[in-house]
Protein backbone atom coordinates (compact mmCIF):
# COMPACT_ATOMS: atom_id res chain seq x y z
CA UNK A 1 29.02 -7.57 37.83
CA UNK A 2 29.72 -4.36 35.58
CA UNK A 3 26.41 -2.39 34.54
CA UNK A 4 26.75 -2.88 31.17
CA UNK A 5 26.95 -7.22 31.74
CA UNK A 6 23.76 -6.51 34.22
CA UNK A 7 21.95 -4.51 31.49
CA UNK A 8 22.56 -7.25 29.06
CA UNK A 9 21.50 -10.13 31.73
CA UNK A 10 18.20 -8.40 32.21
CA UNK A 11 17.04 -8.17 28.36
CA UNK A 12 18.22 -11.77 28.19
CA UNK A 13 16.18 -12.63 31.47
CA UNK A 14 13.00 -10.26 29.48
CA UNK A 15 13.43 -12.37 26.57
CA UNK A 16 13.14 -15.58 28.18
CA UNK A 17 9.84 -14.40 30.30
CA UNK A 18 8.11 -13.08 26.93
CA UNK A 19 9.36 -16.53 25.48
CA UNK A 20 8.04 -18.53 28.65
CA UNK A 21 4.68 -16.17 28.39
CA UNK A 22 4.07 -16.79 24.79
CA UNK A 23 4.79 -20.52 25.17
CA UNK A 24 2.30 -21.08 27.37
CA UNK A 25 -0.01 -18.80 25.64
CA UNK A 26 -0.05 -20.67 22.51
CA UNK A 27 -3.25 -22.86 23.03
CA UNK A 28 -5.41 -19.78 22.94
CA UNK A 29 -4.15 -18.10 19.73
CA UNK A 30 -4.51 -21.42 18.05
CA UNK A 31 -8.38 -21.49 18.82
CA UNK A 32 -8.98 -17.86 18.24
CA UNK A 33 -11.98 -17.25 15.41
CA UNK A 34 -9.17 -14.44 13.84
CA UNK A 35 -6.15 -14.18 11.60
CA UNK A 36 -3.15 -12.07 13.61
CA UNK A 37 -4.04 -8.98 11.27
CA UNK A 38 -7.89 -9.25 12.33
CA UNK A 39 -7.05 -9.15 15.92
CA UNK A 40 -4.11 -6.44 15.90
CA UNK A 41 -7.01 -4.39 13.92
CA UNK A 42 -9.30 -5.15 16.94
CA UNK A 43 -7.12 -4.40 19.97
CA UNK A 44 -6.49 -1.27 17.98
CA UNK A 45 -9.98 -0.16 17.63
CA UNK A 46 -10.50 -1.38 20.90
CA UNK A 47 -7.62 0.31 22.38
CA UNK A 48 -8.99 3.73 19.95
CA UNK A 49 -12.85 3.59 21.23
CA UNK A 50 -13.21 4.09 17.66
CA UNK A 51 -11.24 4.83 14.71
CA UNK A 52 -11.96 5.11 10.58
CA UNK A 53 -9.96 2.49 8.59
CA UNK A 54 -7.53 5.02 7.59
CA UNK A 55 -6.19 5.45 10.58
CA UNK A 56 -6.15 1.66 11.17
CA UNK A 57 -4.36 1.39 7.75
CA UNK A 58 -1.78 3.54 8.60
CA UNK A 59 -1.28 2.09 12.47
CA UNK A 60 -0.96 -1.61 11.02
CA UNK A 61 1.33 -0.05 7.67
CA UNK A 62 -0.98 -1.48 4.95
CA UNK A 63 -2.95 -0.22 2.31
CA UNK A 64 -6.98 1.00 2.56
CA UNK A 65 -7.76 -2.06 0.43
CA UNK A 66 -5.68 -4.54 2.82
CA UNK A 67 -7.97 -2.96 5.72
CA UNK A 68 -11.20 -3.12 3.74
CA UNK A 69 -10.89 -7.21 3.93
CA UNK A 70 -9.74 -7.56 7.23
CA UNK A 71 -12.34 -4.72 8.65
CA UNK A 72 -15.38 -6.61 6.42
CA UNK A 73 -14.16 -10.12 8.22
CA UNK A 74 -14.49 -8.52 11.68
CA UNK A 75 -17.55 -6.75 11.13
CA UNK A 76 -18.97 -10.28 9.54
CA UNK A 77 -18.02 -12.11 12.68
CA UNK A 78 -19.92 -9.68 14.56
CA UNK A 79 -16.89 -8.24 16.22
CA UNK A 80 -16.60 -4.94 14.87
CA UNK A 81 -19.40 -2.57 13.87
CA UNK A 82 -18.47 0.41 10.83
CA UNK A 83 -21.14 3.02 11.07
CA UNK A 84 -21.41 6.30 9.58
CA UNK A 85 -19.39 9.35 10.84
CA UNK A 86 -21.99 12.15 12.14
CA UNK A 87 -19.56 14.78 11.33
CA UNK A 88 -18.64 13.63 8.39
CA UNK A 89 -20.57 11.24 6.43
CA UNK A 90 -17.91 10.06 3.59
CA UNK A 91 -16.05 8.27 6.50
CA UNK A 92 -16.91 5.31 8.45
CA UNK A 93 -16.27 4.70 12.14
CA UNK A 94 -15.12 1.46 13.93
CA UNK A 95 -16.24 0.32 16.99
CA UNK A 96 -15.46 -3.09 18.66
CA UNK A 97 -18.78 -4.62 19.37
CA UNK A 98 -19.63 -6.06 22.95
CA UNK A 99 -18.56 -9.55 21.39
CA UNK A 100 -15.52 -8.17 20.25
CA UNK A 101 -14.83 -6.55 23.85
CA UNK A 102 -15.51 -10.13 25.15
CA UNK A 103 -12.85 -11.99 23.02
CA UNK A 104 -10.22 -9.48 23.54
CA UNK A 105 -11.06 -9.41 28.18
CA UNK A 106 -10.70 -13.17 27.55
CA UNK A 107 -7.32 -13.30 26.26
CA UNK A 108 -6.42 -10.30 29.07
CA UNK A 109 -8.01 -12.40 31.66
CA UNK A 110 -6.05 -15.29 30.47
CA UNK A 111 -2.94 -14.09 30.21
CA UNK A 112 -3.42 -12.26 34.02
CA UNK A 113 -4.42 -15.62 34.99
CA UNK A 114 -1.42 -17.76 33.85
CA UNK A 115 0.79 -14.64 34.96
CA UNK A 116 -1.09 -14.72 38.72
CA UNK A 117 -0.35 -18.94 38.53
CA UNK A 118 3.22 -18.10 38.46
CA UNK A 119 3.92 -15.31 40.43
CA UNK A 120 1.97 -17.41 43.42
CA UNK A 121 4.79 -19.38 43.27
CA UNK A 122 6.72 -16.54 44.47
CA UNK A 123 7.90 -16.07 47.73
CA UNK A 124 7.13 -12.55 49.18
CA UNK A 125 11.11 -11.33 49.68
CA UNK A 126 10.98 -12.33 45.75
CA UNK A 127 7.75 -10.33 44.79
CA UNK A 128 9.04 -7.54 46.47
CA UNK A 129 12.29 -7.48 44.78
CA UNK A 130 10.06 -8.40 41.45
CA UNK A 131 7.51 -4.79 42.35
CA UNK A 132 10.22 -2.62 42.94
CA UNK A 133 12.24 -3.51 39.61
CA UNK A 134 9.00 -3.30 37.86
CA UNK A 135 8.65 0.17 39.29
CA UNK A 136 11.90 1.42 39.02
CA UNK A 137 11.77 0.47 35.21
CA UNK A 138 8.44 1.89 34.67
């Protein structure tokens, strides 16, 4: 097989493993407390340590006032906290609570879990081959 056909055979064979991942994933988004913007705002604060909603209103490309709801949802639910900048009062930072924390190592532990399920299944030779193509790409 030419590179260029083997390139093209391994997006495909991505695709279908995001597709497979998500599939299976499904149940859990469908029970979550959040809309998708509420939790893409709280991996991002999460990811952050903290943040002000400017720079969350830039990352996710809406407006301040989109952000406003979506930050005053969170912080309702108890899963993000907006407190006062000490070095500059006029802003307010964002902080993913310990609940928050908890929902998002759920869906991590979750998705590790299903992931450890299948690759189990694996035989060694096959896990091997799997490491060192994960390697190589990273």
């Amino acid at each position: 097989m030419e590179k260029t056909d083997l390139i093209k055979k391994v997006i495909d064979l991505q695709r279908k493993v995001d597709r497979a991942r998500r599939q299976y994933g499904i149940d859990v988004w469908m029970e979550l407390p959040v809309t998708i913007a509420q939790l893409k705002s709280l991996y991002f604060i999460s990811n952050h340590g903290s943040c002000i909603s400017g720079e969350l209103a830039t990352a996710l490309k809406v407006t301040p006032t989109n952000i406003t709801g979506i930050i005053d949802r969170l912080v309702k639910q108890g899963l993000v906290s907006r407190n006062e900048d000490t070095e500059d009062r006029r802003k307010l930072l964002l902080r993913a609570t310990e609940k928050g924390e908890e929902l998002l190592d759920k869906l991590r532990a979750r998705r590790r879990g299903r992931l450890s399920e299948v690759l189990s299944r694996m035989r060694l030779e096959e896990l091997n081959t799997l490491a060192q193509g994960y390697t190589a790409l990273i």
